[in-house]
Every structure is written in structure tokens, then in C-alpha cells.
N, C-alpha and C. Protein backbone atom coordinates (compact mmCIF):
# COMPACT_ATOMS: atom_id res chain seq x y z
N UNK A 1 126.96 78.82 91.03
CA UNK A 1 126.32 79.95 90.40
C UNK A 1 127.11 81.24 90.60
N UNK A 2 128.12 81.25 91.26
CA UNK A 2 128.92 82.55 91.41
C UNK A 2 129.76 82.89 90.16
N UNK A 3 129.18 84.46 90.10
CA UNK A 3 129.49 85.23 88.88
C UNK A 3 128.76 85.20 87.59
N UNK A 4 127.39 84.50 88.20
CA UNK A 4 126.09 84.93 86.94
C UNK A 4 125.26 85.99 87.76
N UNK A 5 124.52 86.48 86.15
CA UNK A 5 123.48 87.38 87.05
C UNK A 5 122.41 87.02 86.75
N UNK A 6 121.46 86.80 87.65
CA UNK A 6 120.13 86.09 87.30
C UNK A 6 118.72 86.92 87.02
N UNK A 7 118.41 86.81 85.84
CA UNK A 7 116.99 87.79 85.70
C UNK A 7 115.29 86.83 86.68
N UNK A 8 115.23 87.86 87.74
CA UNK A 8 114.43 86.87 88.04
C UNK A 8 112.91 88.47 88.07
N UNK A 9 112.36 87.97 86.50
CA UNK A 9 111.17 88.44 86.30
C UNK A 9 110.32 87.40 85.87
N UNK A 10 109.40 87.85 85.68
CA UNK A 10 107.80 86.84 85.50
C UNK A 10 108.33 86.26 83.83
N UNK A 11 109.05 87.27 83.55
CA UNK A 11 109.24 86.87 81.55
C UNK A 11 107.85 86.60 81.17
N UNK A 12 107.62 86.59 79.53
CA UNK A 12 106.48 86.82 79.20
C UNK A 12 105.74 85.67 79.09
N UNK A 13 105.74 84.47 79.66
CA UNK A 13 105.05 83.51 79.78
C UNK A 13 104.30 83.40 80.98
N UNK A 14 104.29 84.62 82.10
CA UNK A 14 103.70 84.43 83.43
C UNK A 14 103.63 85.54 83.62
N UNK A 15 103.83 86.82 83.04
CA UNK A 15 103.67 88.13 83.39
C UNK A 15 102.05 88.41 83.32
N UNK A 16 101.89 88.90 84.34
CA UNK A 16 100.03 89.63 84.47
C UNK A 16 100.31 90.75 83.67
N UNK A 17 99.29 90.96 83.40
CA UNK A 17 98.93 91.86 82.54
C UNK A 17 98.74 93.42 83.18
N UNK A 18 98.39 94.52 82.58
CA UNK A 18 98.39 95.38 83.84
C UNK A 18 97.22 95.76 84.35
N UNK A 19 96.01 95.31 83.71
CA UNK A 19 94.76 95.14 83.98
C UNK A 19 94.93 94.53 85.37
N UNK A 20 95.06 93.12 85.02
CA UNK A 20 94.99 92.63 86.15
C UNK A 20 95.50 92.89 87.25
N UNK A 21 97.26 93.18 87.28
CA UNK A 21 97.48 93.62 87.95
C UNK A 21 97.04 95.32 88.66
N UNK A 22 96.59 95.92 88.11
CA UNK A 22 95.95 96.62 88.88
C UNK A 22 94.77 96.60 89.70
N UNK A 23 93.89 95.96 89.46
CA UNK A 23 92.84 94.90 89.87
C UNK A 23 93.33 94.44 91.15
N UNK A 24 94.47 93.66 91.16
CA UNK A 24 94.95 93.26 92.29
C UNK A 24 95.53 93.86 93.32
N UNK A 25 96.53 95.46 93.03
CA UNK A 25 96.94 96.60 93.84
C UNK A 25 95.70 96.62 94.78
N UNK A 26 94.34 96.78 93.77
CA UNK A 26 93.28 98.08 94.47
C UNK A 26 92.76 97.16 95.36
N UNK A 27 92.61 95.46 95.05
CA UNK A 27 91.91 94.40 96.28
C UNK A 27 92.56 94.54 97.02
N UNK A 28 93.88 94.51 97.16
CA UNK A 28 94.92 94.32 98.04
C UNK A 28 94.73 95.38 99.06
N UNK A 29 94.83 96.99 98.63
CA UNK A 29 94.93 98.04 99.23
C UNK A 29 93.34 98.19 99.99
N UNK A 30 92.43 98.57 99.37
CA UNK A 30 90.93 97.75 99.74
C UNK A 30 90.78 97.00 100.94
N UNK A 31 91.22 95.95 101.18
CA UNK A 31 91.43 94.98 101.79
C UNK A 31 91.84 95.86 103.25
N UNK A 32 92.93 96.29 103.16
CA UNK A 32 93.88 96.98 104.23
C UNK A 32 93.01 98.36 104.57
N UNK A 33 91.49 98.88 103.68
CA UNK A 33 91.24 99.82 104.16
C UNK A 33 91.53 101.27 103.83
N UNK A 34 92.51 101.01 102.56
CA UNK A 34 93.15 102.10 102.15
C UNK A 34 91.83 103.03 100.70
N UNK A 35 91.88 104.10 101.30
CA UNK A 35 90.89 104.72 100.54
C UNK A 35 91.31 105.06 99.00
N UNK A 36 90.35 103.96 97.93
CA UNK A 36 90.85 105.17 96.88
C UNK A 36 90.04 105.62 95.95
N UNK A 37 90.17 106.43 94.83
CA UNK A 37 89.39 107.26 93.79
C UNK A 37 89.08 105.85 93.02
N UNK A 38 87.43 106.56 92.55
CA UNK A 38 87.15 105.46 91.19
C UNK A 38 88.15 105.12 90.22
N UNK A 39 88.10 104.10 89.26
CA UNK A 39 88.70 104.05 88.31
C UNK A 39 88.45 105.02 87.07
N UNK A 40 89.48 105.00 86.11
CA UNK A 40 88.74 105.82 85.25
C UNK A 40 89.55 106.03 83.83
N UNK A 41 88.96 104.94 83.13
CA UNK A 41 89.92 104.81 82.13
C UNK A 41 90.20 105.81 80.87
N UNK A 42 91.33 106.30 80.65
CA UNK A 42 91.28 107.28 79.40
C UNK A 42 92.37 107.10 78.45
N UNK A 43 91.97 107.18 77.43
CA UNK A 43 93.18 106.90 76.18
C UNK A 43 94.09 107.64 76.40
N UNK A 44 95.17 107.06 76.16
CA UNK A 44 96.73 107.47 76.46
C UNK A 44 96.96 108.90 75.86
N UNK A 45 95.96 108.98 74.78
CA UNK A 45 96.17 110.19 74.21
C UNK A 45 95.41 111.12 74.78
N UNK A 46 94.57 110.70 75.65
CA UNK A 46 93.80 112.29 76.75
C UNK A 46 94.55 112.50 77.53
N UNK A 47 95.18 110.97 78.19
CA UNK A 47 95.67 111.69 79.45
C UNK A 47 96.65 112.54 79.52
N UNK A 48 97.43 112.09 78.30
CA UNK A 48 98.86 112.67 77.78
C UNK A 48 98.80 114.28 77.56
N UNK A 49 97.48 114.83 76.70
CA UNK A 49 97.25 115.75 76.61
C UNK A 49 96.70 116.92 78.35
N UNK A 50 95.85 115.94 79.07
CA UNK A 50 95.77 116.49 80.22
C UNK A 50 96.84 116.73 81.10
N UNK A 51 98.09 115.69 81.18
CA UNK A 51 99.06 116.15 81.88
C UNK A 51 99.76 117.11 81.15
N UNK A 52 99.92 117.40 80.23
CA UNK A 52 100.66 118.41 79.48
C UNK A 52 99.66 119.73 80.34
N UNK A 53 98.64 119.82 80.20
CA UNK A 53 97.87 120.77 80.20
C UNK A 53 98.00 121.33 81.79
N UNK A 54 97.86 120.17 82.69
CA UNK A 54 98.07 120.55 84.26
C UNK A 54 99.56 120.60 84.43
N UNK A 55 100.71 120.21 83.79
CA UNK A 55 102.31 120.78 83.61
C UNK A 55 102.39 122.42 83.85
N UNK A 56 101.32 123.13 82.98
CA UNK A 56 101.45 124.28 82.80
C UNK A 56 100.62 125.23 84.40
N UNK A 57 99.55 124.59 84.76
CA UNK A 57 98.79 125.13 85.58
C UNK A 57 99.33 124.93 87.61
N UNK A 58 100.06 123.58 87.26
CA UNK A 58 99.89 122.94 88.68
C UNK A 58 101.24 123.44 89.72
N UNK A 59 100.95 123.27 90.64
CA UNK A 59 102.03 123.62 91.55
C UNK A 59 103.78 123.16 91.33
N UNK A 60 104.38 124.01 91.82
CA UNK A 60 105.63 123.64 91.32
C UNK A 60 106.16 121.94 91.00
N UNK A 61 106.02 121.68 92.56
CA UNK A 61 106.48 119.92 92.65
C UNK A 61 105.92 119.25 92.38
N UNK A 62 104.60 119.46 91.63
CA UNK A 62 104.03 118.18 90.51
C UNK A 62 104.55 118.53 89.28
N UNK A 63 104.76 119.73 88.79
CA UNK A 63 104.94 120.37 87.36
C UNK A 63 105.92 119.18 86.54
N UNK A 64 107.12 119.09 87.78
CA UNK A 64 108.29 117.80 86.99
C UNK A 64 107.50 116.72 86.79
N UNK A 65 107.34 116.12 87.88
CA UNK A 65 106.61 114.63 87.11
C UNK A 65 105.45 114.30 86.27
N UNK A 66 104.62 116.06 85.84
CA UNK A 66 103.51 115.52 85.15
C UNK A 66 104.13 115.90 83.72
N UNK A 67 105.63 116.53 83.86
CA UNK A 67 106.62 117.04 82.51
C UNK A 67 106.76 115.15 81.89
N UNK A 68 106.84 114.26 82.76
CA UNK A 68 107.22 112.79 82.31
C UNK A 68 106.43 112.40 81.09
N UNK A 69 105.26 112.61 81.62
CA UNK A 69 104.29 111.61 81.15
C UNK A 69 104.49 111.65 80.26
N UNK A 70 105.11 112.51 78.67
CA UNK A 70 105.33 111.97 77.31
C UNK A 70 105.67 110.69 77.48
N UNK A 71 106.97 110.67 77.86
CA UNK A 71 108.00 109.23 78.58
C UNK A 71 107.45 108.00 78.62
N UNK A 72 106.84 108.33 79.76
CA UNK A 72 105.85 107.39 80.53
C UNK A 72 104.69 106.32 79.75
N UNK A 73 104.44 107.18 78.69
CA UNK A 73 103.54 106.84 78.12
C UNK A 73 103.77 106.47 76.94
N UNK A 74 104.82 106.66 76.29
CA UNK A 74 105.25 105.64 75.16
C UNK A 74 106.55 104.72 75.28
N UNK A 75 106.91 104.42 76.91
CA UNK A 75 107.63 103.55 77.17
C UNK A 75 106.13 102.26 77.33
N UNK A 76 105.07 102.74 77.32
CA UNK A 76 103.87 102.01 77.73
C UNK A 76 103.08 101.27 76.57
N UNK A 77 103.73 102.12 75.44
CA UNK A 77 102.81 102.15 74.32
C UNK A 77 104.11 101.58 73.47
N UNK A 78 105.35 100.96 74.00
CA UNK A 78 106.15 100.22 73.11
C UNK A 78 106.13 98.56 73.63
N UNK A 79 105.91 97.38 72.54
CA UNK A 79 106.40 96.21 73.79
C UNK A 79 107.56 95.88 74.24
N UNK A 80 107.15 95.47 75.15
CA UNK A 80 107.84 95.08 76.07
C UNK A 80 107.96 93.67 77.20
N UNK A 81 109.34 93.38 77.16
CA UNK A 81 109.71 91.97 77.59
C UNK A 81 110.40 91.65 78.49
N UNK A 82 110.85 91.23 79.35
CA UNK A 82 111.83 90.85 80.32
C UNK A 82 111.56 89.38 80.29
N UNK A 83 113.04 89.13 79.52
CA UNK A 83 113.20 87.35 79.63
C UNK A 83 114.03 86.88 80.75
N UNK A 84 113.10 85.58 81.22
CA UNK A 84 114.23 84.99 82.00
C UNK A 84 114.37 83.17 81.94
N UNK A 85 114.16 83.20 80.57
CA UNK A 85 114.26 81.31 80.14
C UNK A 85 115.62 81.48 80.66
N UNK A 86 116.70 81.73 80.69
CA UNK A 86 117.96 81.10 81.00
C UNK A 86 118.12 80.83 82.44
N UNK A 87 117.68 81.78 83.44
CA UNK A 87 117.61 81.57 84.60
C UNK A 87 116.17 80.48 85.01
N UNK A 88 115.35 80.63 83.99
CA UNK A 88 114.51 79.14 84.45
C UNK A 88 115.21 78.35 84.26
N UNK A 89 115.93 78.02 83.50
CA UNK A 89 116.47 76.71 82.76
C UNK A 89 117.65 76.51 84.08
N UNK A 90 118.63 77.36 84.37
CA UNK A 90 119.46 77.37 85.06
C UNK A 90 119.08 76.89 86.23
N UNK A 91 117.83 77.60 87.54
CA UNK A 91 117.41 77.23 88.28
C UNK A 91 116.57 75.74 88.24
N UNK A 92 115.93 75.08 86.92
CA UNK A 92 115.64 74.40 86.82
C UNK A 92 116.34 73.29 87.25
N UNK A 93 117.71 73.38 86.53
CA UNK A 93 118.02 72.37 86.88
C UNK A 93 119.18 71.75 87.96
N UNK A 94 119.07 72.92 88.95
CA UNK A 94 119.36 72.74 90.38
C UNK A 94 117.99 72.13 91.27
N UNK A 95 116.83 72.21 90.20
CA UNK A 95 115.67 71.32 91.59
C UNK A 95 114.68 72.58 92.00
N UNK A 96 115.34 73.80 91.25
CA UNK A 96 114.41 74.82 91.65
C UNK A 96 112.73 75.50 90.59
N UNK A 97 111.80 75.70 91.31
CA UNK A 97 110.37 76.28 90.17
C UNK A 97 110.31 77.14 91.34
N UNK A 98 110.59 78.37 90.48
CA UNK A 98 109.95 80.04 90.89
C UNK A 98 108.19 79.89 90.41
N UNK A 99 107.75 79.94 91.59
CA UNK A 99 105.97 80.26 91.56
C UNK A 99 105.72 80.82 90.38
N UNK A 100 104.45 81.46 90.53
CA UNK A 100 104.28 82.59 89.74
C UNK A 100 103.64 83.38 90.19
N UNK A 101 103.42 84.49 89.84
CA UNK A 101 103.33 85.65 90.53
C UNK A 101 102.15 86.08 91.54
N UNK A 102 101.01 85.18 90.81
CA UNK A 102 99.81 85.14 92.09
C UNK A 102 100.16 85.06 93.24
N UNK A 103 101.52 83.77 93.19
CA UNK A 103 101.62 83.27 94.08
C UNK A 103 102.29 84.40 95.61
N UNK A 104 103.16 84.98 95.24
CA UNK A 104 103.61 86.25 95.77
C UNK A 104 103.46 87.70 95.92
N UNK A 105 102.80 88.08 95.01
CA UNK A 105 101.57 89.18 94.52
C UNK A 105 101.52 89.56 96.09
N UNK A 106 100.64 89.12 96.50
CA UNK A 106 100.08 90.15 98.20
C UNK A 106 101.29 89.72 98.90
N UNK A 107 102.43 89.31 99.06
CA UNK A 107 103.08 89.59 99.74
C UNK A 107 103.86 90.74 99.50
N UNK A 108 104.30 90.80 98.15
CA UNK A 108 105.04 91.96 98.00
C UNK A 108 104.63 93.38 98.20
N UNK A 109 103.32 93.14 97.90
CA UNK A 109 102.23 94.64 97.66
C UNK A 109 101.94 95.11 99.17
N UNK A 110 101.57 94.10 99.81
CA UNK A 110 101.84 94.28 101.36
C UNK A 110 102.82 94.41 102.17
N UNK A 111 103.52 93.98 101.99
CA UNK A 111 105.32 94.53 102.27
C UNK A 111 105.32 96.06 101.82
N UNK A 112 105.05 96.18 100.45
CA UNK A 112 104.91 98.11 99.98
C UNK A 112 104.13 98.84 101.12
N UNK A 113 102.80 98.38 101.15
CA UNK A 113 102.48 99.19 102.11
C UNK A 113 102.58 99.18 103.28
N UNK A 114 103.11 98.72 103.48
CA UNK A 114 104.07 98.34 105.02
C UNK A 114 104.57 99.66 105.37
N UNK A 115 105.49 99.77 104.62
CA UNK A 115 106.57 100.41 104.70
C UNK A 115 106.44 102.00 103.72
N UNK A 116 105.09 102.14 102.84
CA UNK A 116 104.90 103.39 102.89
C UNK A 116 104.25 104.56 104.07
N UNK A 117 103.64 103.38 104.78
CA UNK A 117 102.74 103.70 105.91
C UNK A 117 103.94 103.80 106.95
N UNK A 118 105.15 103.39 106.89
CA UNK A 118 106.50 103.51 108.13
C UNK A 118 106.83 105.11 107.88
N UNK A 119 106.76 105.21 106.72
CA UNK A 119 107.12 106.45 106.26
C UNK A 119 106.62 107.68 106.55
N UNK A 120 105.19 107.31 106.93
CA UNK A 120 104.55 109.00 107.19
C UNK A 120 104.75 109.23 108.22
């Protein structure tokens, strides 16, 4: 295998959705105790308009990242894919099956907060 590069994403035959996966952040974090705000769902087009709106009002060092959210939000609102049949196929047929993502899900998310919590 030296000198390929291997895409190793869920590709769209095993990718969660982001429902779910958020669902799963908040059990996860939950779980560990970590406090958070209700949910609170709003069309892309409020929120878009609200961050524009707190861009103008909010303290300096949020001002940039709530400048994104145009971005943000129609990189969200385009589809989107990450294939990796060739590296299944490839790994396949060395003997290898990448899980799927349930399967690793709380490890990774727990590993994150591992190590955001190293941080403070």
C-alpha cells in the first residue's frame, strides 16, 4: 500500500446523519456530566440572519466567527459526499472491514473531551 492515499470516511453508505449525530455528541457529553443548553431548532435562514445581526452587536472575538456563518451555512445547505468505495474495496481485499461509525462514535467523542478538558 505504499504511496496511496486512503480516504477513510464513513462515505455515504454509513454516514449518520447530523441529527443523529448530534443526538449522540449531547448523550455522550450528558453522560460525562457536561452541562448543556436546550436544543433549539431554527431555519438556516433565522439563524443566518441572527448571526449577521449579533456580528454587528457582539464583542470583538466572536464578531469573526459569527462573520462565517454565511459560509457555514451554505457549505450545509449544499450536498455533500466523501467517498471511500476504493479504499473499501482496497482494504477489502487485504482481509480488512472498517466498522461503522456507531461502532467508534464514543470513543472518538470521548477522546475530544478528554483533551478539551486537558486544555483548561
Amino acid at each position: 500500500m505504499a504511496g496511496r492515499v486512503l480516504h477513510l470516511c464513513s462515505g455515504p453508505e454509513r454516514e449518520l446523519p447530523l441529527a443523529v449525530l448530534s443526538q449522540e455528541v449531547r448523550r455522550l457529553f450528558q453522560s460525562m456530566n457536561v452541562p448543556l443548553p436546550p436544543v433549539r431548532l431554527l431555519p438556516r435562514s433565522v439563524f443566518g440572519a441572527l448571526a449577521l445581526v449579533l456580528s454587528l452587536v457582539a464583542p470583538q472575538a466572536q464578531r469573526r466567527s459569527l462573520r462565517t456563518a454565511p459560509y457555514f451555512l451554505a457549505y450545509l445547505n449544499s450536498p455533500q459526499s466523501f467517498g471511500s468505495s476504493a479504499t473499501l474495496r482496497l482494504l477489502g481485499a487485504m482481509g480488512v472491514e472498517l466498522p461503522p461509525p456507531q461502532f467508534y462514535l464514543d470513543r472518538i467523542l470521548s477522546a475530544l473531551f478528554r483533551d478539551i478538558q486537558a486544555e483548561r
